[in-house]
PDB file of N, CA and C in Angstrom:
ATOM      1  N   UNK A   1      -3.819  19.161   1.257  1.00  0.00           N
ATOM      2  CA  UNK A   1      -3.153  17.923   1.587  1.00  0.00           C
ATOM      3  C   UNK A   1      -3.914  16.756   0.966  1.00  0.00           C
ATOM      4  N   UNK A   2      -2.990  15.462   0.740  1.00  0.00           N
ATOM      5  CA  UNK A   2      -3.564  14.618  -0.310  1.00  0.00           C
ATOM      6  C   UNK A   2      -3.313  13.178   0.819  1.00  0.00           C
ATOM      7  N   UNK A   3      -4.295  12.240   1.321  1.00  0.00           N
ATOM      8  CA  UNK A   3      -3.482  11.230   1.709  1.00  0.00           C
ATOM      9  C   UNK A   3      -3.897  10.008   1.377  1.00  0.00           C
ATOM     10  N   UNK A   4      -2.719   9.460   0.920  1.00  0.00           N
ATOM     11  CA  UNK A   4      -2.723   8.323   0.066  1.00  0.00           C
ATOM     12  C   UNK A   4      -2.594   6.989   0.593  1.00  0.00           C
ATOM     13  N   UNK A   5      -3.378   5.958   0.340  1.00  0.00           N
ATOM     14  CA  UNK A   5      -3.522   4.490   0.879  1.00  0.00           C
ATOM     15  C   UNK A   5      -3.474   3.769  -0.715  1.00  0.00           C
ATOM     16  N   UNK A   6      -1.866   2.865  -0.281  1.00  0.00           N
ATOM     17  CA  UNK A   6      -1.504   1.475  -0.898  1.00  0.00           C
ATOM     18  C   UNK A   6      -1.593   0.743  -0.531  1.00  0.00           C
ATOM     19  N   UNK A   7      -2.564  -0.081  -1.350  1.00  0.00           N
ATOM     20  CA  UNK A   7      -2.597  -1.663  -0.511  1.00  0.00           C
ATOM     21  C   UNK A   7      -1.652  -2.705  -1.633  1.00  0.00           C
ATOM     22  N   UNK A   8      -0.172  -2.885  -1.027  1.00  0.00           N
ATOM     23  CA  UNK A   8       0.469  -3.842  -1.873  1.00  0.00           C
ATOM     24  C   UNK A   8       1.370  -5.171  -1.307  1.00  0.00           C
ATOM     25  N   UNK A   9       1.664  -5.529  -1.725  1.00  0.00           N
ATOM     26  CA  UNK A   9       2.097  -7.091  -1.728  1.00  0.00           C
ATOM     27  C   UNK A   9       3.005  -6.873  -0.343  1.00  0.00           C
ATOM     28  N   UNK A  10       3.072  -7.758   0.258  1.00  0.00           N
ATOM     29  CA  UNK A  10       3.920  -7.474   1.513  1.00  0.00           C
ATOM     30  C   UNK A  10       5.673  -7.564   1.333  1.00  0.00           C
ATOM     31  N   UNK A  11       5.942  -8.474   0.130  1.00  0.00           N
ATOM     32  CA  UNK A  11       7.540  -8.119  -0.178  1.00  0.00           C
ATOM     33  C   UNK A  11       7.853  -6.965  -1.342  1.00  0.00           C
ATOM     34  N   UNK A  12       6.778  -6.300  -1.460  1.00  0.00           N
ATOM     35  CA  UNK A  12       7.326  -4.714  -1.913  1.00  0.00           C
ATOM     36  C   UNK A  12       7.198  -3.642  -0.711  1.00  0.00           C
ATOM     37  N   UNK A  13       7.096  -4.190   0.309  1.00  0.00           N
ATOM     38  CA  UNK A  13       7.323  -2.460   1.040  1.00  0.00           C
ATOM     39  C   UNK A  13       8.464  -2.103   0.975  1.00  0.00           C
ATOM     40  N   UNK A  14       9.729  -3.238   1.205  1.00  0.00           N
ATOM     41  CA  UNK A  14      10.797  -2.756   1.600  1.00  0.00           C
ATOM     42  C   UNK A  14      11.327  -1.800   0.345  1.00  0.00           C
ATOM     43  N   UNK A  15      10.958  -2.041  -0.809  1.00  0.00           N
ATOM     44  CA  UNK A  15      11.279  -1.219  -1.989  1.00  0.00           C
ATOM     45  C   UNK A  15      10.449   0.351  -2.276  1.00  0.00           C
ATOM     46  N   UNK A  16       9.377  -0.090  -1.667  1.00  0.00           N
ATOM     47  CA  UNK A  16       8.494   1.497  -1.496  1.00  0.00           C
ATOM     48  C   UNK A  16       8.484   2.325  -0.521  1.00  0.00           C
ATOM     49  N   UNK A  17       8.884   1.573   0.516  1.00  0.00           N
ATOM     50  CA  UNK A  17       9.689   2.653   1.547  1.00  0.00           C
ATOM     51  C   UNK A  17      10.701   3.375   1.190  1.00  0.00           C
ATOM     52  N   UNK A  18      11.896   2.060   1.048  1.00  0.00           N
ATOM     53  CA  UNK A  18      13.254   3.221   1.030  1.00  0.00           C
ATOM     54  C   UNK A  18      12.891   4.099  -0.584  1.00  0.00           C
ATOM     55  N   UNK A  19      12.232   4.010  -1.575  1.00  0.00           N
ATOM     56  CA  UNK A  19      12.062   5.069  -2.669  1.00  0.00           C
ATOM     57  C   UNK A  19      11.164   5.937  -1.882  1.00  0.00           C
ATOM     58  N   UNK A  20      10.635   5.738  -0.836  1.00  0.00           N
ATOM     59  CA  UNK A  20       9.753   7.159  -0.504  1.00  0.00           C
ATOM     60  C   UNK A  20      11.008   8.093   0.717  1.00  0.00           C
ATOM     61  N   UNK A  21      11.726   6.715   1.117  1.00  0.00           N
ATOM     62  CA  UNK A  21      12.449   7.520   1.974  1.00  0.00           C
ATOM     63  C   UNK A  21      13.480   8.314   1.018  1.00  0.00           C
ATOM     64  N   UNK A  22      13.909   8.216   0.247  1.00  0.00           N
ATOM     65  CA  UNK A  22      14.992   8.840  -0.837  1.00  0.00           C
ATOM     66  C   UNK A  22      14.818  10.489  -1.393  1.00  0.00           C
ATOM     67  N   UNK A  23      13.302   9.653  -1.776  1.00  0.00           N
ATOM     68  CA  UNK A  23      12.596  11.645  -2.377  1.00  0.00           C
ATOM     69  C   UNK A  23      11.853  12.462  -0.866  1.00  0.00           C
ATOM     70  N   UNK A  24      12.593  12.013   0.438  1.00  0.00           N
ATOM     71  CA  UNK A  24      12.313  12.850   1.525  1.00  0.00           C
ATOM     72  C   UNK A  24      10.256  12.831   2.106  1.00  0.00           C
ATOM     73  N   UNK A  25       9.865  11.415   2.074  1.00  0.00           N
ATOM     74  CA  UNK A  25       8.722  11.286   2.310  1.00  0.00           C
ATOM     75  C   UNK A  25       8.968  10.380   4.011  1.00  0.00           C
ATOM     76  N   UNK A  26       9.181  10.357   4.495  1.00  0.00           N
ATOM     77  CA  UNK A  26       9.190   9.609   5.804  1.00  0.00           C
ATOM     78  C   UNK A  26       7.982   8.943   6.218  1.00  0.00           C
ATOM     79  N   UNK A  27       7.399  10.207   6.584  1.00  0.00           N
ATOM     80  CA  UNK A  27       5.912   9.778   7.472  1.00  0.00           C
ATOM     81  C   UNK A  27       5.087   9.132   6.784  1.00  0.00           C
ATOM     82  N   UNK A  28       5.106   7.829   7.651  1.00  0.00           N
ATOM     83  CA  UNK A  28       3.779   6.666   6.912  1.00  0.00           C
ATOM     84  C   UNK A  28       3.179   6.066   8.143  1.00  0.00           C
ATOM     85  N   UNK A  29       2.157   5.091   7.673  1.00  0.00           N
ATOM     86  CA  UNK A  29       1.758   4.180   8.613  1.00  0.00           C
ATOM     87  C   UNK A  29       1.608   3.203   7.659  1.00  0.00           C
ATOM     88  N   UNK A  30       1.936   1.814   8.347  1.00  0.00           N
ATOM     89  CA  UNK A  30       2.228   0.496   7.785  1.00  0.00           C
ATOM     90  C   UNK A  30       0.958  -0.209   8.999  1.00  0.00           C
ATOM     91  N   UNK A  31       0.263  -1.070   7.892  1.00  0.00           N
ATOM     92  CA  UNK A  31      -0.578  -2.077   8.690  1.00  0.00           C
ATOM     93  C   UNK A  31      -0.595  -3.406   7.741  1.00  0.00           C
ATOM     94  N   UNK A  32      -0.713  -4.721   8.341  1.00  0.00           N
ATOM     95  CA  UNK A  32      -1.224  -5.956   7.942  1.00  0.00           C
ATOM     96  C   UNK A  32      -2.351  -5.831   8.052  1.00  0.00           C
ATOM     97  N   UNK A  33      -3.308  -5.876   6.389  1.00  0.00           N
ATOM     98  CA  UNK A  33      -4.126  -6.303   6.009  1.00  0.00           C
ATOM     99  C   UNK A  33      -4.779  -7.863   5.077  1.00  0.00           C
ATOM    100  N   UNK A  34      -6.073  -7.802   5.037  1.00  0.00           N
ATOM    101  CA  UNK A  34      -6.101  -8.900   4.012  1.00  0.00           C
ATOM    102  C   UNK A  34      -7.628  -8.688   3.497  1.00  0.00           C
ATOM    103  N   UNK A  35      -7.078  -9.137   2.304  1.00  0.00           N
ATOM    104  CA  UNK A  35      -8.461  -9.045   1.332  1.00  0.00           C
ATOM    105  C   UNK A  35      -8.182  -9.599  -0.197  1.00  0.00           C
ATOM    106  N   UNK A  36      -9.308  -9.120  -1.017  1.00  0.00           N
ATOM    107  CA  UNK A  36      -9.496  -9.851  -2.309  1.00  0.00           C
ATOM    108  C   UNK A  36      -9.983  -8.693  -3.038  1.00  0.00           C
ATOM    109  N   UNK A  37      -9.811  -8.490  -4.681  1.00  0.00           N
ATOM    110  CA  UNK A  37      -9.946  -7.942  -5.536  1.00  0.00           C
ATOM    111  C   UNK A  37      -9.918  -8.770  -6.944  1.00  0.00           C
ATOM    112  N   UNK A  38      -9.520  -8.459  -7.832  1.00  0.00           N
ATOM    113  CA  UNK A  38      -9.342  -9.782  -9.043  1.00  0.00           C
ATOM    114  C   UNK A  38      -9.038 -10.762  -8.731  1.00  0.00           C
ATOM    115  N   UNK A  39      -8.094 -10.576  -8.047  1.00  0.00           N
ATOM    116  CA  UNK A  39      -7.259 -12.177  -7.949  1.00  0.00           C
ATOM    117  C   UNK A  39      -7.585 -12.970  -7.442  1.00  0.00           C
ATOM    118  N   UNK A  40      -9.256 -12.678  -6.298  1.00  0.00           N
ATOM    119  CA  UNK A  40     -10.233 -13.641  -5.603  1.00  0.00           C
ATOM    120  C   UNK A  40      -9.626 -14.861  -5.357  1.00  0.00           C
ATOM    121  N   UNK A  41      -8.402 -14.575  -4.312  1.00  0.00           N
ATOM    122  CA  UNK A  41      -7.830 -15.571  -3.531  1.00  0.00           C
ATOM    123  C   UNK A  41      -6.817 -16.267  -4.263  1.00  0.00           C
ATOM    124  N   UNK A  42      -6.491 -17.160  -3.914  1.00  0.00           N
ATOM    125  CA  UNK A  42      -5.362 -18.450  -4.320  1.00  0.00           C
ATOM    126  C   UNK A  42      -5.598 -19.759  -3.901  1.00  0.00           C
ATOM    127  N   UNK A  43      -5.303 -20.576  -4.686  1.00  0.00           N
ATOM    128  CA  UNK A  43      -5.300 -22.063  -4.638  1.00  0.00           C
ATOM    129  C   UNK A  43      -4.002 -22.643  -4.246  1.00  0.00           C
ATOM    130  N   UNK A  44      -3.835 -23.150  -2.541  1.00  0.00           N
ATOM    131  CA  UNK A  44      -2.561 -23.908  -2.360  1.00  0.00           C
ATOM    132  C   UNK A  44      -2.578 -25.142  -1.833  1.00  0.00           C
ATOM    133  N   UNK A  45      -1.486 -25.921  -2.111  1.00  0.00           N
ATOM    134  CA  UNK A  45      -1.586 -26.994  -1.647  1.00  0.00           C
ATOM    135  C   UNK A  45      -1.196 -27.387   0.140  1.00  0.00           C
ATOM    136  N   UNK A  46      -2.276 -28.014   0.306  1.00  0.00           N
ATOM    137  CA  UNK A  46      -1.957 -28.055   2.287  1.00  0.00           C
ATOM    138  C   UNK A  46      -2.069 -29.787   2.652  1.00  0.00           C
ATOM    139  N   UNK A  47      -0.899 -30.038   2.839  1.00  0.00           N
ATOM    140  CA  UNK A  47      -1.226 -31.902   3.630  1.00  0.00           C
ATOM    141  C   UNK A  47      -1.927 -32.287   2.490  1.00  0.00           C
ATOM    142  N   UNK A  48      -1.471 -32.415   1.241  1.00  0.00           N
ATOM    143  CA  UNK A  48      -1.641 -33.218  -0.168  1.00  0.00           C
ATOM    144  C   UNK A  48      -3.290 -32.661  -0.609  1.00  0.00           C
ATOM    145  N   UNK A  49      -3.761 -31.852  -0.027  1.00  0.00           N
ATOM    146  CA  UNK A  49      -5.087 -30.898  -0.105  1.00  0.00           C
ATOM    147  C   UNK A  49      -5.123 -29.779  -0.968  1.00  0.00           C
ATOM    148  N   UNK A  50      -6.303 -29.474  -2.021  1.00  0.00           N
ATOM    149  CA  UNK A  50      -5.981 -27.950  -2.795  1.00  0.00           C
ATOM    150  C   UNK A  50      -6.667 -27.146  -1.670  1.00  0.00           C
ATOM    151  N   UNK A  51      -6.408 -26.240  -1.064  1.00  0.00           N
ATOM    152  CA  UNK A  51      -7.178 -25.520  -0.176  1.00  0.00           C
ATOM    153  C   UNK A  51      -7.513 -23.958  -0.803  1.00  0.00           C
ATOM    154  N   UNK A  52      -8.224 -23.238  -1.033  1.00  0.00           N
ATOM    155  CA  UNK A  52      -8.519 -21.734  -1.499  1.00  0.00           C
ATOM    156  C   UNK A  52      -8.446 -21.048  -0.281  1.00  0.00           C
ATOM    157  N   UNK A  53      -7.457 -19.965  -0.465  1.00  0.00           N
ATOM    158  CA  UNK A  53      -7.551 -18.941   0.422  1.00  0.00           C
ATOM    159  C   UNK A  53      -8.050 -17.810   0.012  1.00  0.00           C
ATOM    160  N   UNK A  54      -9.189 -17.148   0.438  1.00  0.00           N
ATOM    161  CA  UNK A  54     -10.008 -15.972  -0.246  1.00  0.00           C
ATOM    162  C   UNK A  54      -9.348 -14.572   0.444  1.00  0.00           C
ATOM    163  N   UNK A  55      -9.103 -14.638   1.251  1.00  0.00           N
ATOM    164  CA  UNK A  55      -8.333 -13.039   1.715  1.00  0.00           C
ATOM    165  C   UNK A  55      -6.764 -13.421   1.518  1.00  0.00           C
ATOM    166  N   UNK A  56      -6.418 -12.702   0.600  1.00  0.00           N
ATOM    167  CA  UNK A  56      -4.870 -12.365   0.847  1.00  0.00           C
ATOM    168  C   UNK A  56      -4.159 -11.962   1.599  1.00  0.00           C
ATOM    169  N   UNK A  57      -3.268 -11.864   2.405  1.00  0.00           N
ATOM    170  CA  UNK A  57      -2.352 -10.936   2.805  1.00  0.00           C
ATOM    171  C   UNK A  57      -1.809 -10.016   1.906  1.00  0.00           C
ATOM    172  N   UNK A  58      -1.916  -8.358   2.742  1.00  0.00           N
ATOM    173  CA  UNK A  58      -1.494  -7.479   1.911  1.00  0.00           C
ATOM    174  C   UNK A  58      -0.758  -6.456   3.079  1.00  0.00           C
ATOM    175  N   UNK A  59      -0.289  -5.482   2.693  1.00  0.00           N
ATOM    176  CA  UNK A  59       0.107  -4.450   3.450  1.00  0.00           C
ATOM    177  C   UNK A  59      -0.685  -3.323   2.574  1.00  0.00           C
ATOM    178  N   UNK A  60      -0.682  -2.592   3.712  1.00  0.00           N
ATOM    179  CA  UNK A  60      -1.619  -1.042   3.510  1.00  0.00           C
ATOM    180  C   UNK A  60      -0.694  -0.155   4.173  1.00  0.00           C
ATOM    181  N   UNK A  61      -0.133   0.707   3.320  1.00  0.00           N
ATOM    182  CA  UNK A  61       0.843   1.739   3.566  1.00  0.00           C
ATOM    183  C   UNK A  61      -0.037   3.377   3.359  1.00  0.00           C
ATOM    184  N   UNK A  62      -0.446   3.940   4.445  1.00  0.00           N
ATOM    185  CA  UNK A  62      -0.933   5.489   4.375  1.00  0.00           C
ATOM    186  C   UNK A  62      -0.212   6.513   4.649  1.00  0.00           C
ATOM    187  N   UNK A  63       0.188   7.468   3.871  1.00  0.00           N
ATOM    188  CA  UNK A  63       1.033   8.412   3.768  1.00  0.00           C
ATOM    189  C   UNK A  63       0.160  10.033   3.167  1.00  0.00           C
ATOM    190  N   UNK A  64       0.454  10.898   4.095  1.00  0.00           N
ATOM    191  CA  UNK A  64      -0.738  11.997   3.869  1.00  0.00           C
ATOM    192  C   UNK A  64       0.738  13.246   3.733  1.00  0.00           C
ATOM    193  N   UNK A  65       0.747  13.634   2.436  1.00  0.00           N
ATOM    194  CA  UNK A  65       1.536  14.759   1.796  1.00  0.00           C
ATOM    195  C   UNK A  65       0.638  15.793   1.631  1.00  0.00           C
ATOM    196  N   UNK A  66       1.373  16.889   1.083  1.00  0.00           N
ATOM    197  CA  UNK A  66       0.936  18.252   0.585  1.00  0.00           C
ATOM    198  C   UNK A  66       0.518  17.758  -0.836  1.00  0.00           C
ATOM    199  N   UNK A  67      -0.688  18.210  -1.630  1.00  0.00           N
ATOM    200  CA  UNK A  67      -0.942  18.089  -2.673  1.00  0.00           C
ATOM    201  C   UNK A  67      -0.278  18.128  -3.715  1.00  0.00           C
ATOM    202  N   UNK A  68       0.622  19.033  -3.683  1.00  0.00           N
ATOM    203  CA  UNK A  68       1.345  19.306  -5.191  1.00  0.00           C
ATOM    204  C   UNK A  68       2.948  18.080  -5.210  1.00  0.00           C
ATOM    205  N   UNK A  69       2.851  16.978  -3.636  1.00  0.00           N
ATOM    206  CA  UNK A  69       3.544  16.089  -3.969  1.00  0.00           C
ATOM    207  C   UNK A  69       3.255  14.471  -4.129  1.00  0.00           C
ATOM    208  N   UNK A  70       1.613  14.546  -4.186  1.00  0.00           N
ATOM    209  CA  UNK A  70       1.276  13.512  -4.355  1.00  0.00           C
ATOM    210  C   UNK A  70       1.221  12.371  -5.520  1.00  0.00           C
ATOM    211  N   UNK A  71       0.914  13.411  -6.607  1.00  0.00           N
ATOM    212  CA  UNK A  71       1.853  12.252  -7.581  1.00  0.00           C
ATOM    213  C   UNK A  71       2.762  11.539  -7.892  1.00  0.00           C
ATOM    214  N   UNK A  72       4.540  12.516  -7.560  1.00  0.00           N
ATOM    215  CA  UNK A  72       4.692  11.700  -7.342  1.00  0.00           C
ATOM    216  C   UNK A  72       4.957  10.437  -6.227  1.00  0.00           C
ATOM    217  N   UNK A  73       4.583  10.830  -4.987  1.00  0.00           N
ATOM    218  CA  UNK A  73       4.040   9.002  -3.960  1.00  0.00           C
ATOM    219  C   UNK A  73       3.688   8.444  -5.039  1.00  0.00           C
ATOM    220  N   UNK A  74       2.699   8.410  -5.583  1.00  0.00           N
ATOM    221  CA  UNK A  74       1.852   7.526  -6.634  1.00  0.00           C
ATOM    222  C   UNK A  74       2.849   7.185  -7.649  1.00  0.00           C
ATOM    223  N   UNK A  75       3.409   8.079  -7.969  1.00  0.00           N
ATOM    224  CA  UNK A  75       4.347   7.395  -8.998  1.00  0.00           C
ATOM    225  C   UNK A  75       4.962   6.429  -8.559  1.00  0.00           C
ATOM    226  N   UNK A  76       5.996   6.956  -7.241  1.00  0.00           N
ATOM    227  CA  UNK A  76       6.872   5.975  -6.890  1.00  0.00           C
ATOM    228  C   UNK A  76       6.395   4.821  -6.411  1.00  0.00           C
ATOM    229  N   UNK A  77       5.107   4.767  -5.454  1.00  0.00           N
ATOM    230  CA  UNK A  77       4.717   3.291  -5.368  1.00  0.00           C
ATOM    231  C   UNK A  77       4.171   2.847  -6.428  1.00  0.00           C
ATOM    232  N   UNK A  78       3.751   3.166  -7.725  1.00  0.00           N
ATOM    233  CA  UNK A  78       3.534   2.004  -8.679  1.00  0.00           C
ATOM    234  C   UNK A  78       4.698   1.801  -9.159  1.00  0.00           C
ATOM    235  N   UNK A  79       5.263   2.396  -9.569  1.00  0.00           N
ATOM    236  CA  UNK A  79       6.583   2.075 -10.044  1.00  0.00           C
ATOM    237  C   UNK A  79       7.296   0.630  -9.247  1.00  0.00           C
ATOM    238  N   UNK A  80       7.208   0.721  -7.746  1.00  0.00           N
ATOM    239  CA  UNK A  80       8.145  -0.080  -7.215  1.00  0.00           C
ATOM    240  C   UNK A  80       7.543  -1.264  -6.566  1.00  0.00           C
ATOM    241  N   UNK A  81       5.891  -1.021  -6.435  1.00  0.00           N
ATOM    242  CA  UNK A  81       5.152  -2.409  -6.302  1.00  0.00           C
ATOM    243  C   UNK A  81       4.749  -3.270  -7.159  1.00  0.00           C
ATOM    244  N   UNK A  82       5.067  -2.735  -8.449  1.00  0.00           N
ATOM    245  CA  UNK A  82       4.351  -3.227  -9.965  1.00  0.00           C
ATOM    246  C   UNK A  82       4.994  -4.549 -10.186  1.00  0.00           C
ATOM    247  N   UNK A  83       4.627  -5.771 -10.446  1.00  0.00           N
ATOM    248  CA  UNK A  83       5.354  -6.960 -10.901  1.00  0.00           C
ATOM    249  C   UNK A  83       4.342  -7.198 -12.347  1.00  0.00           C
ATOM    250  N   UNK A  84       2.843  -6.549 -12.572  1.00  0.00           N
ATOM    251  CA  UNK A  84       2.214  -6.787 -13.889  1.00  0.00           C
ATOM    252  C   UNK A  84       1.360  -7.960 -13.408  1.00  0.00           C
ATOM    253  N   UNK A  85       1.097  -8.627 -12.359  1.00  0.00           N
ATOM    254  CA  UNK A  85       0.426 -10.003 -12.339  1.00  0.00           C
ATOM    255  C   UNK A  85      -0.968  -9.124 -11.415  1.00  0.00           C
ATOM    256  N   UNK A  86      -2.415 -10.273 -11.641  1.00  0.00           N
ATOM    257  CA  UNK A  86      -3.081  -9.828 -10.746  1.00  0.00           C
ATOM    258  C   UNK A  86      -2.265  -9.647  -8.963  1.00  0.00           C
ATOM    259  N   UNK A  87      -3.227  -9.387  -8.242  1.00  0.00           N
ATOM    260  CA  UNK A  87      -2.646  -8.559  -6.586  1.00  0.00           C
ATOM    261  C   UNK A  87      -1.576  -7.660  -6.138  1.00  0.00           C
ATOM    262  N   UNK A  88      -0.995  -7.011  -7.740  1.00  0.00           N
ATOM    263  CA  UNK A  88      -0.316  -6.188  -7.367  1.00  0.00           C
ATOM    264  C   UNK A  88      -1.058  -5.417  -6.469  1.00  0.00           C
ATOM    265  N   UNK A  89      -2.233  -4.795  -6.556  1.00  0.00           N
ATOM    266  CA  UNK A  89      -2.834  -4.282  -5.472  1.00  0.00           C
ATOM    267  C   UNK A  89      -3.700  -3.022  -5.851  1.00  0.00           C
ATOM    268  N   UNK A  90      -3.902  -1.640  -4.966  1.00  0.00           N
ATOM    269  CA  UNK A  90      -4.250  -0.666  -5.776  1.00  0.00           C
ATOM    270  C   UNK A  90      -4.010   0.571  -4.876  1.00  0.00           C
ATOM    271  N   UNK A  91      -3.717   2.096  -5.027  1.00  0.00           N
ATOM    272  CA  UNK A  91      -3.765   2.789  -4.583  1.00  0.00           C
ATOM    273  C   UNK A  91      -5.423   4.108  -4.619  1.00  0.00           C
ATOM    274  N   UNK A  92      -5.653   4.508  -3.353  1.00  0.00           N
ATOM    275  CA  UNK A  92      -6.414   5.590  -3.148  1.00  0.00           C
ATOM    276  C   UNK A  92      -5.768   6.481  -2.725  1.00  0.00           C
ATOM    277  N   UNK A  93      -6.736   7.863  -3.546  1.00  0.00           N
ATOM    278  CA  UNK A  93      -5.866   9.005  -3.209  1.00  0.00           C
ATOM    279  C   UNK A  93      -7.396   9.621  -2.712  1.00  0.00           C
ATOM    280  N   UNK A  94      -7.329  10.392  -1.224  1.00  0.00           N
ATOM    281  CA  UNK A  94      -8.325  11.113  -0.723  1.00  0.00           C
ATOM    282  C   UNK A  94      -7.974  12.767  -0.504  1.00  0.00           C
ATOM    283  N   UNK A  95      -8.981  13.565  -0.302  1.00  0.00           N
ATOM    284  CA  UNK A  95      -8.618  14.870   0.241  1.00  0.00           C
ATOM    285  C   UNK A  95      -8.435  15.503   1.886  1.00  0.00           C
ATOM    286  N   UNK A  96      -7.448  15.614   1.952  1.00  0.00           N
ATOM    287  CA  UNK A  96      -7.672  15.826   3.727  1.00  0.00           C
ATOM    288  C   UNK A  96      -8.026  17.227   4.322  1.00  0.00           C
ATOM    289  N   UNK A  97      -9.019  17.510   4.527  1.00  0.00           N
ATOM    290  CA  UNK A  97      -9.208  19.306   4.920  1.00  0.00           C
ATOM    291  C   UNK A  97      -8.676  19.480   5.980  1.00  0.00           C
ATOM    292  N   UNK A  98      -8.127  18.885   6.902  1.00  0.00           N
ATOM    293  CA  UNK A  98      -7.414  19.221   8.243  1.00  0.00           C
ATOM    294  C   UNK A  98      -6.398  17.836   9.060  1.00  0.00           C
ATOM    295  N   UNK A  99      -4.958  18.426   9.414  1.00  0.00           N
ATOM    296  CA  UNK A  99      -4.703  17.717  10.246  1.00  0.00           C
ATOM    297  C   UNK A  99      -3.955  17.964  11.366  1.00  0.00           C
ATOM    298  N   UNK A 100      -4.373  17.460  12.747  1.00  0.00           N
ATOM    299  CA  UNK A 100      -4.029  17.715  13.910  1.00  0.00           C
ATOM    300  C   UNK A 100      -3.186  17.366  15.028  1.00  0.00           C
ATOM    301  N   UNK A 101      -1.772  17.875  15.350  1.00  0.00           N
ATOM    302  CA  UNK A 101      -1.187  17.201  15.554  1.00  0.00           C
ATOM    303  C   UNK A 101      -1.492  16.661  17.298  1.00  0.00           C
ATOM    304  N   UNK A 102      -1.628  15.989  17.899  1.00  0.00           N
ATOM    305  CA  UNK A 102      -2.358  15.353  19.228  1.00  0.00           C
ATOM    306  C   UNK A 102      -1.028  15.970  20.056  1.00  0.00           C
ATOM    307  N   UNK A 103       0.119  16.106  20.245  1.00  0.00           N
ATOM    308  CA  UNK A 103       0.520  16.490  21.177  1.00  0.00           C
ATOM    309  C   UNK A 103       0.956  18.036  21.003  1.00  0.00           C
ATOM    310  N   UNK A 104       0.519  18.486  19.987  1.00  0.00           N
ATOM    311  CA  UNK A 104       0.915  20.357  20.043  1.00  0.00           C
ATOM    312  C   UNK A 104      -0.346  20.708  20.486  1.00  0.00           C
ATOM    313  N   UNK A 105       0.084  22.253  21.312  1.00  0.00           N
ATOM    314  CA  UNK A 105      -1.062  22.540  21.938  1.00  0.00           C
ATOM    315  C   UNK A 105      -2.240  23.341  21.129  1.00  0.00           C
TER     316      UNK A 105
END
């Protein structure tokens, strides 16, 4: 088993969901995150002020498949979070040696 953490823009989930829901991937977990990588924040304007915001808002989508379907997840979320600008974001792929389901006995 392979499970995979995207951290991408918060108006691409709705596009990386329903493509994960399509090729029969359901099970995820969705969290609000925030942080920085290249794009080391943004410059906006607040009450005629430049203000820098150093953590972004992001979403972190974790989804833990069978190995031999983890590429394509990976495919499909770059494919559908990709706009080409810094904060598109980035995906990790880890190895899972066991998982347990809490209410089977």
């Amino acid at each position: 088993m392979k499970k995979i953490d995207a951290i991408i823009r918060p108006e691409k989930l709705d596009r990386v969901s329903d493509a994960l829901n399509e090729k029969g991937h359901y099970a995820m977990t969705v969290s609000d995150v925030h942080g920085r990588g290249e794009q080391r924040g943004i410059r906006l304007q607040f009450r005629g002020k430049e203000v820098m915001v150093d953590l972004i808002p992001k979403i972190k989508v974790e989804i833990v498949v069978d190995a031999a379907d983890a590429e394509e997840v990976v495919a499909i979320i770059k494919d559908k979070a990709y706009t080409g600008e810094n904060g598109d974001g980035r995906i990790f792929v880890y190895d899972i040696d066991k998982s347990i389901q809490i209410r089977a006995e």
